[in-house]
N, C-alpha and C. Protein backbone atom coordinates (compact mmCIF):
# COMPACT_ATOMS: atom_id res chain seq x y z
N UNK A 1 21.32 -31.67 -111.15
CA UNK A 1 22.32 -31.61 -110.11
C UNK A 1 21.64 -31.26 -108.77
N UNK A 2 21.93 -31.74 -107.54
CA UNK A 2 21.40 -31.79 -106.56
C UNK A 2 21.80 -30.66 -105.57
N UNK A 3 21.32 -30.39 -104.50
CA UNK A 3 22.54 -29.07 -104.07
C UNK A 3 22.59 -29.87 -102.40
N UNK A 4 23.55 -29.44 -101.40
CA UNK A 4 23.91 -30.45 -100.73
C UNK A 4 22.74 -30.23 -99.68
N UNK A 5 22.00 -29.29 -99.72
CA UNK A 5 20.55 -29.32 -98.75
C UNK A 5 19.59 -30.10 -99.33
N UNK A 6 19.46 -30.41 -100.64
CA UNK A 6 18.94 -31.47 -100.99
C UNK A 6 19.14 -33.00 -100.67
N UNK A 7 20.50 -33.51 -100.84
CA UNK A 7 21.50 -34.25 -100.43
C UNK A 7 21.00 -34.83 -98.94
N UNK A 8 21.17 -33.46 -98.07
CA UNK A 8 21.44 -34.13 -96.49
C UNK A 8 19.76 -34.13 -96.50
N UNK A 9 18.39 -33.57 -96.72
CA UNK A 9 17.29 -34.26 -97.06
C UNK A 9 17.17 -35.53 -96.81
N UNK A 10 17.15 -35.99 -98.01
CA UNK A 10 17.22 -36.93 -99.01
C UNK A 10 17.72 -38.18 -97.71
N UNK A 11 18.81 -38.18 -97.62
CA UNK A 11 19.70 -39.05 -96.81
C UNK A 11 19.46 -39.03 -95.11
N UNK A 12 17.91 -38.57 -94.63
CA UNK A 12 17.45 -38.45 -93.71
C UNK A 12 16.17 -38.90 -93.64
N UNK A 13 15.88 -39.54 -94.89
CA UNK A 13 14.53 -39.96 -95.01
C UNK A 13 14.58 -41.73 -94.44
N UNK A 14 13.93 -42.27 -94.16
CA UNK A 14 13.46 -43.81 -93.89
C UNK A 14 12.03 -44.38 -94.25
N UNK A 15 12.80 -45.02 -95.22
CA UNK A 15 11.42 -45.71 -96.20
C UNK A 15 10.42 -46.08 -95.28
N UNK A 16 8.86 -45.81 -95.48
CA UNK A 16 7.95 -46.08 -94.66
C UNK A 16 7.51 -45.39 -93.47
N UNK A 17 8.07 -44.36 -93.77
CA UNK A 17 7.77 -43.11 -92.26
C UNK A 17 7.32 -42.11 -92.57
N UNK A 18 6.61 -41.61 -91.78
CA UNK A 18 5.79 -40.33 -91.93
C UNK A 18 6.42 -39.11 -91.22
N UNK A 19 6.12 -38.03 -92.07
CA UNK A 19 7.07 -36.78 -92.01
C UNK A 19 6.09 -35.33 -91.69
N UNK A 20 6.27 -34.77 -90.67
CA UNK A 20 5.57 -33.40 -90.94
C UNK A 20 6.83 -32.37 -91.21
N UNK A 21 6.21 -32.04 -91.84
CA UNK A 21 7.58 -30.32 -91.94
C UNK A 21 8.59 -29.92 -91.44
N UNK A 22 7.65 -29.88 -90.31
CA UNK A 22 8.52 -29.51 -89.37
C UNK A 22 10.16 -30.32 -88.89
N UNK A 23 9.56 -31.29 -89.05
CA UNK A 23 10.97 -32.67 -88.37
C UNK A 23 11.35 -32.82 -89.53
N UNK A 24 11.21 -32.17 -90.93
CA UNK A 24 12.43 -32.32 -92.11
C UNK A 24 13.20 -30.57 -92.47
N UNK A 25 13.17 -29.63 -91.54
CA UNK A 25 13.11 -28.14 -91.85
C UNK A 25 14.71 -28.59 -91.47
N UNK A 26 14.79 -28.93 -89.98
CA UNK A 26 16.75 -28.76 -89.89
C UNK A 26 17.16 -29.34 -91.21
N UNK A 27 16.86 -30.31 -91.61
CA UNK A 27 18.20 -30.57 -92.28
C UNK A 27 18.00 -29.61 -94.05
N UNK A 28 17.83 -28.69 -94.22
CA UNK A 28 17.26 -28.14 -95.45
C UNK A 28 17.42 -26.88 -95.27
N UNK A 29 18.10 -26.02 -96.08
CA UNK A 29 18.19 -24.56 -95.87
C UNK A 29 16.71 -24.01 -96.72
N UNK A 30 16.46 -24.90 -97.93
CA UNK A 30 15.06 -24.46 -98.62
C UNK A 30 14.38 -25.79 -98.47
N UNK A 31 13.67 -25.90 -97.37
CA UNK A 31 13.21 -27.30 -97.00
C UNK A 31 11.64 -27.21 -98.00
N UNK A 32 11.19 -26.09 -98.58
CA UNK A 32 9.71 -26.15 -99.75
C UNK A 32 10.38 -26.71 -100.66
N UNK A 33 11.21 -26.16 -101.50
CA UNK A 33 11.81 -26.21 -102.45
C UNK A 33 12.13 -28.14 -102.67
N UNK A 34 13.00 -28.16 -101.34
CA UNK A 34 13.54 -29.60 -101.38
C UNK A 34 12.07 -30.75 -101.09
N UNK A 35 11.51 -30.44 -100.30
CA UNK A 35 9.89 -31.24 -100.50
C UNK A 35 9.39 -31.52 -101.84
N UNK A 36 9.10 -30.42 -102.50
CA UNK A 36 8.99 -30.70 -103.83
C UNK A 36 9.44 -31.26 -105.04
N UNK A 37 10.94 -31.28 -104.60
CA UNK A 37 11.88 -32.22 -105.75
C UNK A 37 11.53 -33.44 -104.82
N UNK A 38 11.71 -33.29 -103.67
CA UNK A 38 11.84 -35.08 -103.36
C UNK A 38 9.95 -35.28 -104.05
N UNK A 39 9.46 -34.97 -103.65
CA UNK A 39 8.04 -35.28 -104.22
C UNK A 39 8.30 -35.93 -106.24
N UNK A 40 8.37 -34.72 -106.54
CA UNK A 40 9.04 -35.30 -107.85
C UNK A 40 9.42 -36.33 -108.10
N UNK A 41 10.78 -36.49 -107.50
CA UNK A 41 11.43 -37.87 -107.52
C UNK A 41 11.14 -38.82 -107.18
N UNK A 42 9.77 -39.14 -106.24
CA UNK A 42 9.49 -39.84 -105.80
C UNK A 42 9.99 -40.47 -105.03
N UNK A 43 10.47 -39.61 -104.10
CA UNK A 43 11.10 -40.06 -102.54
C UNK A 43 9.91 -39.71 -101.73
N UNK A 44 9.31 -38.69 -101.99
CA UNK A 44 8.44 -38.19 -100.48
C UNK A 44 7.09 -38.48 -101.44
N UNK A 45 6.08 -38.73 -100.49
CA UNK A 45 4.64 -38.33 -101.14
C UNK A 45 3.77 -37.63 -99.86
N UNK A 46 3.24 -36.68 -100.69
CA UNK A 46 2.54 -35.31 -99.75
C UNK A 46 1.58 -36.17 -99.36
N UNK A 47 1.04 -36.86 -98.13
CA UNK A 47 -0.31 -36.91 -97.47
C UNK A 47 -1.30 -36.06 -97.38
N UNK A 48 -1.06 -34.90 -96.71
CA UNK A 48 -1.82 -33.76 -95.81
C UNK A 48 -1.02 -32.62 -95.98
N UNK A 49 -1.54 -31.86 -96.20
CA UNK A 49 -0.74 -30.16 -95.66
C UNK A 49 0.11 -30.34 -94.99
N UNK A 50 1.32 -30.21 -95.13
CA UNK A 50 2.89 -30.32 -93.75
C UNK A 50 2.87 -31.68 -93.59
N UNK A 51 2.40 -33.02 -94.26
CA UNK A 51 1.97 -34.18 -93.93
C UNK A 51 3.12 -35.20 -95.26
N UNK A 52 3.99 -36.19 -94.67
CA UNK A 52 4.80 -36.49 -96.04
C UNK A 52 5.21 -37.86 -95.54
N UNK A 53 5.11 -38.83 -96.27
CA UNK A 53 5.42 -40.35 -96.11
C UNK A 53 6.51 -40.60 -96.94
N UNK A 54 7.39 -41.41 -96.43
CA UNK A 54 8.60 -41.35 -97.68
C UNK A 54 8.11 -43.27 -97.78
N UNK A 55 7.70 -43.39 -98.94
CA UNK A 55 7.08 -44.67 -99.36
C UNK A 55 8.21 -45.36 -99.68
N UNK A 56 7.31 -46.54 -98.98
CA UNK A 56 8.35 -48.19 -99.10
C UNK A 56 7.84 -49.15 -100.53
N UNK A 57 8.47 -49.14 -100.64
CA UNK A 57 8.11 -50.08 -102.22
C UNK A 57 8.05 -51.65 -101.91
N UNK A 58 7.04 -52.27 -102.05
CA UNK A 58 7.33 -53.67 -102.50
C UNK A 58 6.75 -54.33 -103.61
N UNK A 59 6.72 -55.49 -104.14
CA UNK A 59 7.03 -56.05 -105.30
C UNK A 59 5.51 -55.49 -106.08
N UNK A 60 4.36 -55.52 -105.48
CA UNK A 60 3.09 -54.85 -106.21
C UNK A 60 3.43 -53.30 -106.37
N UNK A 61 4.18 -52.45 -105.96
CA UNK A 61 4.36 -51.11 -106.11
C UNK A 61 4.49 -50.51 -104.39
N UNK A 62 4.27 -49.52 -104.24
CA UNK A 62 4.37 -48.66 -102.83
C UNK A 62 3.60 -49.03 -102.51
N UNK A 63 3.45 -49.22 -100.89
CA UNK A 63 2.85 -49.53 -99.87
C UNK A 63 2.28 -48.30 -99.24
N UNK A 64 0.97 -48.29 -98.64
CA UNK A 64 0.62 -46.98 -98.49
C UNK A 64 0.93 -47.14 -97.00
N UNK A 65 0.89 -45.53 -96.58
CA UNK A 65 1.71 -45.31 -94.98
C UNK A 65 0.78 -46.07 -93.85
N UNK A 66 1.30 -46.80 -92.79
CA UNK A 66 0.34 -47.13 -91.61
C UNK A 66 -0.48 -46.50 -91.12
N UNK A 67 -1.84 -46.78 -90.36
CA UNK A 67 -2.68 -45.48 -90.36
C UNK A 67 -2.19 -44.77 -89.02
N UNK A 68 -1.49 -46.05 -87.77
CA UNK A 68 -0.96 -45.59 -86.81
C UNK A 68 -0.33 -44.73 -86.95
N UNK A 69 0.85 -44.39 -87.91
CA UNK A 69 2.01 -44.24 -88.13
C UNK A 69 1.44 -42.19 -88.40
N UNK A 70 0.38 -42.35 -89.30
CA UNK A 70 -0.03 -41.96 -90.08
C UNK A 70 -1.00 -40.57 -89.09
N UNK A 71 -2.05 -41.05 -88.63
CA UNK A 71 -2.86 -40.72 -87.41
C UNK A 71 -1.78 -39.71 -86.20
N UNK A 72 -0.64 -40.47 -86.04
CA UNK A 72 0.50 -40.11 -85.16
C UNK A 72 1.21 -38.76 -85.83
N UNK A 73 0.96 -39.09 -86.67
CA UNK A 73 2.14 -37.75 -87.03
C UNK A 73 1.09 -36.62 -86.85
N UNK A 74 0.01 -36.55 -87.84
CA UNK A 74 -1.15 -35.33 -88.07
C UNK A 74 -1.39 -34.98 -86.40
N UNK A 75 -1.89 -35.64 -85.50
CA UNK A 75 -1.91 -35.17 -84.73
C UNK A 75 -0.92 -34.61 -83.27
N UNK A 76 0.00 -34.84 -83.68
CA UNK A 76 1.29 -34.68 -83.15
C UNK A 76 0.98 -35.65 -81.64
N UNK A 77 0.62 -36.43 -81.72
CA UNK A 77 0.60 -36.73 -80.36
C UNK A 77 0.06 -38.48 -80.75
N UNK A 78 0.15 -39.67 -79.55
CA UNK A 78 -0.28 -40.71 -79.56
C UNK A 78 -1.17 -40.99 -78.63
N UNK A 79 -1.93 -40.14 -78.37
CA UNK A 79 -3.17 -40.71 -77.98
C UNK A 79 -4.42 -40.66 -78.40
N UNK A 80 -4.46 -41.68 -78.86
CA UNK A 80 -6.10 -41.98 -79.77
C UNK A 80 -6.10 -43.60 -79.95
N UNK A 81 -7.28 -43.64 -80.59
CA UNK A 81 -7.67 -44.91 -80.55
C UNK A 81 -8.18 -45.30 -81.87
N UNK A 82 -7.47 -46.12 -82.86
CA UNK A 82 -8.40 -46.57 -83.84
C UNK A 82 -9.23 -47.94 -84.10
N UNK A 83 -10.21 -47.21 -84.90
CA UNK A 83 -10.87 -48.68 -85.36
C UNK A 83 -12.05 -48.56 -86.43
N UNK A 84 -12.45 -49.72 -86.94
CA UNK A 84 -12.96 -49.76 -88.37
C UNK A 84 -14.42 -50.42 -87.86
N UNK A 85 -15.28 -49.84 -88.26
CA UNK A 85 -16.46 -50.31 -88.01
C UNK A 85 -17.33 -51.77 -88.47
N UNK A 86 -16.00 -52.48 -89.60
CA UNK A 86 -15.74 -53.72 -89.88
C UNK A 86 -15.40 -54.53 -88.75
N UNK A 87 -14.54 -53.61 -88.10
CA UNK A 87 -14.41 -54.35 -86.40
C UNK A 87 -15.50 -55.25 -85.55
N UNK A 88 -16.73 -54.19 -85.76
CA UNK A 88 -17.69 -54.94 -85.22
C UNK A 88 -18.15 -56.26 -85.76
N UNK A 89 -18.02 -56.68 -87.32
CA UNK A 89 -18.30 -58.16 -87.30
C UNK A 89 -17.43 -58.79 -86.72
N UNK A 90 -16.64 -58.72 -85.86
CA UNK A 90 -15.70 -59.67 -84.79
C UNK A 90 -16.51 -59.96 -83.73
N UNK A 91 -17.92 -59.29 -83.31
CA UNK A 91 -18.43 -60.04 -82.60
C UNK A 91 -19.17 -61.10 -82.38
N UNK A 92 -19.53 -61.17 -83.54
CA UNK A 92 -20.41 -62.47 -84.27
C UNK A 92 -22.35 -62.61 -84.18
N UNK A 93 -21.97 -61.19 -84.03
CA UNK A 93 -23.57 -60.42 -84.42
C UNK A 93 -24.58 -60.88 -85.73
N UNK A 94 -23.63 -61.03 -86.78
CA UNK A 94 -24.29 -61.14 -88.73
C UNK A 94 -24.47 -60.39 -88.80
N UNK A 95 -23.48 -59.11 -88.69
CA UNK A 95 -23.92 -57.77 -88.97
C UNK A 95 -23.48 -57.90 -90.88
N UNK A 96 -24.40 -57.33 -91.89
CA UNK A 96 -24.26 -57.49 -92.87
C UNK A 96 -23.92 -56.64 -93.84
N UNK A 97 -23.29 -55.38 -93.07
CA UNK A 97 -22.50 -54.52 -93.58
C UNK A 97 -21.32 -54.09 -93.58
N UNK A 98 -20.76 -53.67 -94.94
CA UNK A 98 -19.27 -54.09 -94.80
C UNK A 98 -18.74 -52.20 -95.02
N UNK A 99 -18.07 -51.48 -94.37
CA UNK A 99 -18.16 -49.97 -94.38
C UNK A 99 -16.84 -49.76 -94.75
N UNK A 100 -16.69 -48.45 -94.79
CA UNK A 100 -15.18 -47.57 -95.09
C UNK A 100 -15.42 -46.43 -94.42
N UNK A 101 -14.98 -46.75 -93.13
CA UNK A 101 -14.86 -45.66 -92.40
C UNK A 101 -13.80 -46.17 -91.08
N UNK A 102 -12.88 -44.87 -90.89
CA UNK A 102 -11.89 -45.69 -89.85
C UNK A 102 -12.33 -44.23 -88.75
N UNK A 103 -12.72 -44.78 -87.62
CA UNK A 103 -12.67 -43.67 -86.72
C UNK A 103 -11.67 -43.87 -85.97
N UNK A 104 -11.06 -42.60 -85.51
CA UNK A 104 -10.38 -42.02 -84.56
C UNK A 104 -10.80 -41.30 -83.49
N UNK A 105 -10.60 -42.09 -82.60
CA UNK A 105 -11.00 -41.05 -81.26
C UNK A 105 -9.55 -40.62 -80.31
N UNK A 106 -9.70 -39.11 -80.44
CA UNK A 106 -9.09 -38.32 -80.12
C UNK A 106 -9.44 -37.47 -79.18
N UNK A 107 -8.36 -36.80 -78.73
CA UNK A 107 -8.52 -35.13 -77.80
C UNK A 107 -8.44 -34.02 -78.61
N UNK A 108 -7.92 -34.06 -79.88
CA UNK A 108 -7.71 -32.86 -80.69
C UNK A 108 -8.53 -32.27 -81.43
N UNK A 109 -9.07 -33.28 -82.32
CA UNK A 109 -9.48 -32.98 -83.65
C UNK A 109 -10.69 -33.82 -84.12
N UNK A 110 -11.27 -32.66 -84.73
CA UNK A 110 -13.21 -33.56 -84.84
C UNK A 110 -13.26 -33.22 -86.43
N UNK A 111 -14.04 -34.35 -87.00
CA UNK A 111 -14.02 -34.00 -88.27
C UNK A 111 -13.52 -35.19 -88.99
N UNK A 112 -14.29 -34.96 -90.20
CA UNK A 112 -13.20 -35.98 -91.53
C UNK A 112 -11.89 -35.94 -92.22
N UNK A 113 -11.32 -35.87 -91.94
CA UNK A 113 -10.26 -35.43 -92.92
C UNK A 113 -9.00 -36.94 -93.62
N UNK A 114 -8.93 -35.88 -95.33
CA UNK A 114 -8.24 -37.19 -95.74
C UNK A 114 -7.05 -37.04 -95.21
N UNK A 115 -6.18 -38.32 -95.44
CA UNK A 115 -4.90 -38.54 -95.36
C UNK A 115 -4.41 -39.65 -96.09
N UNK A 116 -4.11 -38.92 -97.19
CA UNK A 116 -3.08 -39.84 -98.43
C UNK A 116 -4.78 -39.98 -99.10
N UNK A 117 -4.69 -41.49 -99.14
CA UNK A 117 -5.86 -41.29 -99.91
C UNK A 117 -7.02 -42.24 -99.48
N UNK A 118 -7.07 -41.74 -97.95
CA UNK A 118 -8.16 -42.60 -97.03
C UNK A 118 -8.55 -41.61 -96.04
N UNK A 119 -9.63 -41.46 -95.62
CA UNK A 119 -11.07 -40.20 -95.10
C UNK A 119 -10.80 -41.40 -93.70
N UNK A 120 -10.90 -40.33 -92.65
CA UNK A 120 -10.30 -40.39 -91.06
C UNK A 120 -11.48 -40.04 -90.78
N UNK A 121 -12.58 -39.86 -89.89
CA UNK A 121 -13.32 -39.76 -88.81
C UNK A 121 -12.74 -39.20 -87.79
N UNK A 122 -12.54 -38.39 -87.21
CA UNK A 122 -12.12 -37.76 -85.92
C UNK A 122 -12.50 -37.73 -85.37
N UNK A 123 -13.20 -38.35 -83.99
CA UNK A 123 -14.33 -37.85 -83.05
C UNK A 123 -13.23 -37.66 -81.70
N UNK A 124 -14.15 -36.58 -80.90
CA UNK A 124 -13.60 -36.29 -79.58
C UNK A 124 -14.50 -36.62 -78.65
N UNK A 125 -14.59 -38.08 -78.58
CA UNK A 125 -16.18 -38.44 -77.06
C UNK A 125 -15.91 -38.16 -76.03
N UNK A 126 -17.05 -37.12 -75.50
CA UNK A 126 -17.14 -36.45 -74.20
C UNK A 126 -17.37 -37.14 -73.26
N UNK A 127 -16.74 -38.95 -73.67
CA UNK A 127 -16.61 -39.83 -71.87
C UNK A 127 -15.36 -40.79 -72.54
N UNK A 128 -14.40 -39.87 -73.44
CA UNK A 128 -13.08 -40.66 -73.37
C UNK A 128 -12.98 -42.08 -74.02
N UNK A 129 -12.49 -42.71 -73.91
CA UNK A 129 -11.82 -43.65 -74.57
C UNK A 129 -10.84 -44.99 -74.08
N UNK A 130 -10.66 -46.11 -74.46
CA UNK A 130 -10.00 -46.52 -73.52
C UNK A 130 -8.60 -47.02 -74.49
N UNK A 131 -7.25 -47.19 -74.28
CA UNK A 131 -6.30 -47.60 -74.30
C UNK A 131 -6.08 -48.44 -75.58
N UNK A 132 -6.83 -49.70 -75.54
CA UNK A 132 -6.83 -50.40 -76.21
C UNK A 132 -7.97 -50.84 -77.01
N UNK A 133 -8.17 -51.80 -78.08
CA UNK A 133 -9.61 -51.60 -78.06
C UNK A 133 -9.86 -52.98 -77.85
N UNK A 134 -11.15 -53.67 -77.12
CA UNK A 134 -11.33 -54.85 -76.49
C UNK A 134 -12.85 -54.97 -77.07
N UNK A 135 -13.31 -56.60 -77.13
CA UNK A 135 -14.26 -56.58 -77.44
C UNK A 135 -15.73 -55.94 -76.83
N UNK A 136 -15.49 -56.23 -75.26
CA UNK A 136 -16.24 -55.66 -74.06
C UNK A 136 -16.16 -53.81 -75.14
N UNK A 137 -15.45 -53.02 -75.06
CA UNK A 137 -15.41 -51.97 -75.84
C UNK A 137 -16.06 -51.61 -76.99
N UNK A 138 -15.64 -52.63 -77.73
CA UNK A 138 -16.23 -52.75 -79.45
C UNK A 138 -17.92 -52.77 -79.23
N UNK A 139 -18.43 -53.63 -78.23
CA UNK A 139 -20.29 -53.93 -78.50
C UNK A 139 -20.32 -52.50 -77.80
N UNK A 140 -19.93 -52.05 -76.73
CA UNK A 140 -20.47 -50.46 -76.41
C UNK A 140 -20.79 -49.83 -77.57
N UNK A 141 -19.52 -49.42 -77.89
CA UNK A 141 -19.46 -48.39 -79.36
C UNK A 141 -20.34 -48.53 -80.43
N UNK A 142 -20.75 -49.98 -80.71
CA UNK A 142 -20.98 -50.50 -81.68
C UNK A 142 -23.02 -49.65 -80.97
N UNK A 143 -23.38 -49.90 -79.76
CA UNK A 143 -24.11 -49.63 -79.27
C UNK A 143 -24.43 -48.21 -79.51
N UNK A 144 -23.30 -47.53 -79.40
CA UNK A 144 -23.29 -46.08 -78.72
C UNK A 144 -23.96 -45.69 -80.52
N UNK A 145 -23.23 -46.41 -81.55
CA UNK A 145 -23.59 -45.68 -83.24
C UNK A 145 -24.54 -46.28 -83.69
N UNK A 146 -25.36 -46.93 -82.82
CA UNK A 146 -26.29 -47.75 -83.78
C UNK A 146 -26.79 -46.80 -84.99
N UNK A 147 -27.30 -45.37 -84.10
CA UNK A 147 -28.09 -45.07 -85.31
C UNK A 147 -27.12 -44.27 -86.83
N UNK A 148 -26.02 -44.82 -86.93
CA UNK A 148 -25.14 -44.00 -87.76
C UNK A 148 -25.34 -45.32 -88.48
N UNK A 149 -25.17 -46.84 -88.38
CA UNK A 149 -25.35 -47.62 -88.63
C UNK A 149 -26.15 -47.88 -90.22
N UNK A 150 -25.97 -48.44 -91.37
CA UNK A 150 -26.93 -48.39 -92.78
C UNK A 150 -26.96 -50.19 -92.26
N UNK A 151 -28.42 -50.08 -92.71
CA UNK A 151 -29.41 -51.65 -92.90
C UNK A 151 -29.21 -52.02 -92.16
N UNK A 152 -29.33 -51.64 -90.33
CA UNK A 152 -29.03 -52.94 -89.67
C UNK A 152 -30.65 -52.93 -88.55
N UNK A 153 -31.05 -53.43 -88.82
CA UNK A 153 -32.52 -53.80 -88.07
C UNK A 153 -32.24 -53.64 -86.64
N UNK A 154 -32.37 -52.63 -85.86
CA UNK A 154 -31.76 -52.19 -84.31
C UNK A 154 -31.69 -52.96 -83.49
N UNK A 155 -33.60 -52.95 -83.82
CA UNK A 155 -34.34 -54.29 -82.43
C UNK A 155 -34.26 -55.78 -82.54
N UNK A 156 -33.66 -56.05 -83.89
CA UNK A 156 -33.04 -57.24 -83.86
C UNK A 156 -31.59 -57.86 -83.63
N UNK A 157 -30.60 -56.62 -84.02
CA UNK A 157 -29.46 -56.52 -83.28
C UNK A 157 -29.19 -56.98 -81.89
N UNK A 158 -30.25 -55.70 -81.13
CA UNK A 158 -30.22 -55.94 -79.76
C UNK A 158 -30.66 -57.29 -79.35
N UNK A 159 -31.68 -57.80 -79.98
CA UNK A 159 -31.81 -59.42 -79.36
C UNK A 159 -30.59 -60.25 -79.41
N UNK A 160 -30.08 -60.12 -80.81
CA UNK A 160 -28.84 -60.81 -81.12
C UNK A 160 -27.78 -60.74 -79.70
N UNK A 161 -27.74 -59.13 -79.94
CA UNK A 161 -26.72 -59.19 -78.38
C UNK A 161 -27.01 -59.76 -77.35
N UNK A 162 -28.58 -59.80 -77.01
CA UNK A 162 -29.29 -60.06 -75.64
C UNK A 162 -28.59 -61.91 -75.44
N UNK A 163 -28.79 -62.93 -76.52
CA UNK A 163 -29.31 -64.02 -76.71
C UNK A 163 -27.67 -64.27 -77.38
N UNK A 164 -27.25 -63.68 -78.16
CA UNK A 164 -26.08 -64.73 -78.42
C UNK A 164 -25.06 -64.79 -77.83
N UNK A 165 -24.27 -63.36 -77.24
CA UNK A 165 -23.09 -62.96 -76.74
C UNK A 165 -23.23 -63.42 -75.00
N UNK A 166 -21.75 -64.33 -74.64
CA UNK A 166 -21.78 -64.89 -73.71
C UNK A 166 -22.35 -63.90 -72.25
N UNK A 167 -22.38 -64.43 -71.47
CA UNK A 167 -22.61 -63.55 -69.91
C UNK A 167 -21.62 -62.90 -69.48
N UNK A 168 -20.51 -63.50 -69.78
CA UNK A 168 -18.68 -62.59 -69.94
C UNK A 168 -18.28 -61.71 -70.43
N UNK A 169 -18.83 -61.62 -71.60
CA UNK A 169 -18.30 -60.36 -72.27
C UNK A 169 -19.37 -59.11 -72.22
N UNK A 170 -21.12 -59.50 -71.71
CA UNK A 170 -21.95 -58.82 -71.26
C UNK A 170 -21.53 -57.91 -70.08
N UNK A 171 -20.90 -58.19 -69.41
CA UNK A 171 -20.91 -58.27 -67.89
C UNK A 171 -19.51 -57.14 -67.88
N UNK A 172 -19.00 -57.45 -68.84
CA UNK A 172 -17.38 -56.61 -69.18
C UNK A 172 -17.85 -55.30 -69.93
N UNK A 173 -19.10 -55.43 -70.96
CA UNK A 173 -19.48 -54.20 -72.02
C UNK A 173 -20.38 -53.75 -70.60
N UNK A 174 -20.97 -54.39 -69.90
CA UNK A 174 -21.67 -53.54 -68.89
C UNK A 174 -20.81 -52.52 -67.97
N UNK A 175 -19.80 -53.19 -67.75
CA UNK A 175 -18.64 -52.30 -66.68
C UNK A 175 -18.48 -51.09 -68.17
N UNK A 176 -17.90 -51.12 -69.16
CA UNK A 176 -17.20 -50.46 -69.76
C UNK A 176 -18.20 -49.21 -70.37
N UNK A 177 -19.41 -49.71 -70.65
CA UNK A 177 -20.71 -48.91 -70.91
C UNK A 177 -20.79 -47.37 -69.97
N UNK A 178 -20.79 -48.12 -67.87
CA UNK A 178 -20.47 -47.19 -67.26
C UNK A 178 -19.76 -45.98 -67.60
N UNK A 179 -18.43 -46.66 -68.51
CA UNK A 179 -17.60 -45.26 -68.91
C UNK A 179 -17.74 -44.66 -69.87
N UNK A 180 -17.81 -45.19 -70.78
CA UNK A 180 -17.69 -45.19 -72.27
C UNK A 180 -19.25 -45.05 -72.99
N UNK A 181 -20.31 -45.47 -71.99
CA UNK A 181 -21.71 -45.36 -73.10
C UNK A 181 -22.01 -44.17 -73.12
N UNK A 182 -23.38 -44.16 -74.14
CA UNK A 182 -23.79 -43.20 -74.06
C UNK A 182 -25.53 -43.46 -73.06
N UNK A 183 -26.12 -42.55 -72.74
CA UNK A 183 -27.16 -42.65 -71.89
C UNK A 183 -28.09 -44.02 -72.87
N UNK A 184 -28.39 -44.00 -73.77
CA UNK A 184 -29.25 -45.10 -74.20
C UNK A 184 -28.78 -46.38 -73.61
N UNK A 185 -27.01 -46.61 -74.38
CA UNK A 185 -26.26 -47.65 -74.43
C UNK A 185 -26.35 -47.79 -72.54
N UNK A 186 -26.02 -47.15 -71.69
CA UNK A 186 -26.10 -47.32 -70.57
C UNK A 186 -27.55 -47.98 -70.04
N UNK A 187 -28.40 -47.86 -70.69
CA UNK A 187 -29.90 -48.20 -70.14
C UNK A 187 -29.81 -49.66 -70.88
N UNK A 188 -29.41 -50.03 -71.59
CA UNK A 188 -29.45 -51.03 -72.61
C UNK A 188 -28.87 -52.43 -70.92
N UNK A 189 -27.25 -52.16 -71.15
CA UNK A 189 -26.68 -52.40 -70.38
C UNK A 189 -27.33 -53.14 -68.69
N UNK A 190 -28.16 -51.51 -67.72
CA UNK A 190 -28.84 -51.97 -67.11
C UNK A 190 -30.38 -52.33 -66.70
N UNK A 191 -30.88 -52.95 -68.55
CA UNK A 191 -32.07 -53.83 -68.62
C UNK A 191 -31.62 -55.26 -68.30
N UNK A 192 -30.49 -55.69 -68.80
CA UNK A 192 -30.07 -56.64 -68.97
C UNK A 192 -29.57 -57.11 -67.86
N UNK A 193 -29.50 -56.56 -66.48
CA UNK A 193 -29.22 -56.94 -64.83
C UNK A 193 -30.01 -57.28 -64.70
């Protein structure tokens, strides 16, 4: 039997959204208590500490939470920037590694941490970030980690960049380098003037 703080819970949830504690406490006089049955029941699933996705089901089983969605809640705030270091084969480098790692760049929070059942990267870069993420962006970054980078031959990379990537999008990672590099990536940048 349910009790009606369970009830008005329950009937406040929306499949596919992410929940901290806090924004499920009004409607719950024992909002632990009621977390945990909905957990049970398989209405809510715990992400993170104070962290709760009420999962959407489709025909293969539950869908796991968006990372936007996801990223947004833990840090109470929307500004950050994600991206997958798989990203970088979008530039058409032959980079020949395929990774699991999603970084986040943030103002808050530094560090790994899971959520649900995928490991976050947190970084806080001390020259910011930009808005969106653009390719001009992506070869910086991609620049800025070389050496975090597994199997990728540096000094052949860099030719790759030198020699394959148009004068356009050089010329755009050069502006964006200004902001966003780091002192190497910046020297890289103005060899290539």
């Amino acid at each position: 039997m349910y009790t009606r703080s369970f009830e008005k819970l329950a009937h406040h949830l929306k499949s596919g959204h992410v929940y901290r504690r806090e924004d499920l406490a009004p409607y719950s006089k024992a909002v632990d208590r009621d977390l945990m049955r909905l957990s049970v029941e398989g209405l809510l699933e715990k992400v993170a500490p104070g962290l709760y996705y009420a999962p959407k089901a489709s025909r293969f089983g539950h869908l796991p939470p968006n990372d936007k969605d996801l990223v947004k809640a833990f840090l109470r705030d929307d500004d950050f920037l994600l991206l997958s270091w798989n990203d970088y084969n979008s530039l058409g480098l032959g980079l020949t590694q395929l990774y699991n790692r999603t970084v986040v760049y943030n103002y808050k929070r530094h560090g790994v941490f899971k959520l649900g059942n995928k490991a976050f990267d947190f970084r806080r870069p001390a020259r910011g970030f930009p808005k969106k993420l653009t390719p001009a962006f992506l070869l910086v970054d991609l620049l800025n980690n070389l050496n975090e980078l597994a199997d990728e031959n540096v000094e052949a990379l860099k030719a790759k960049i030198k020699n394959k990537l148009s004068d356009d999008l050089l010329k755009q990672a050069a502006g964006c380098a200004k902001q966003y590099g780091k002192v190497a990536t910046k020297k890289f940048f103005a060899e290539l003037a």
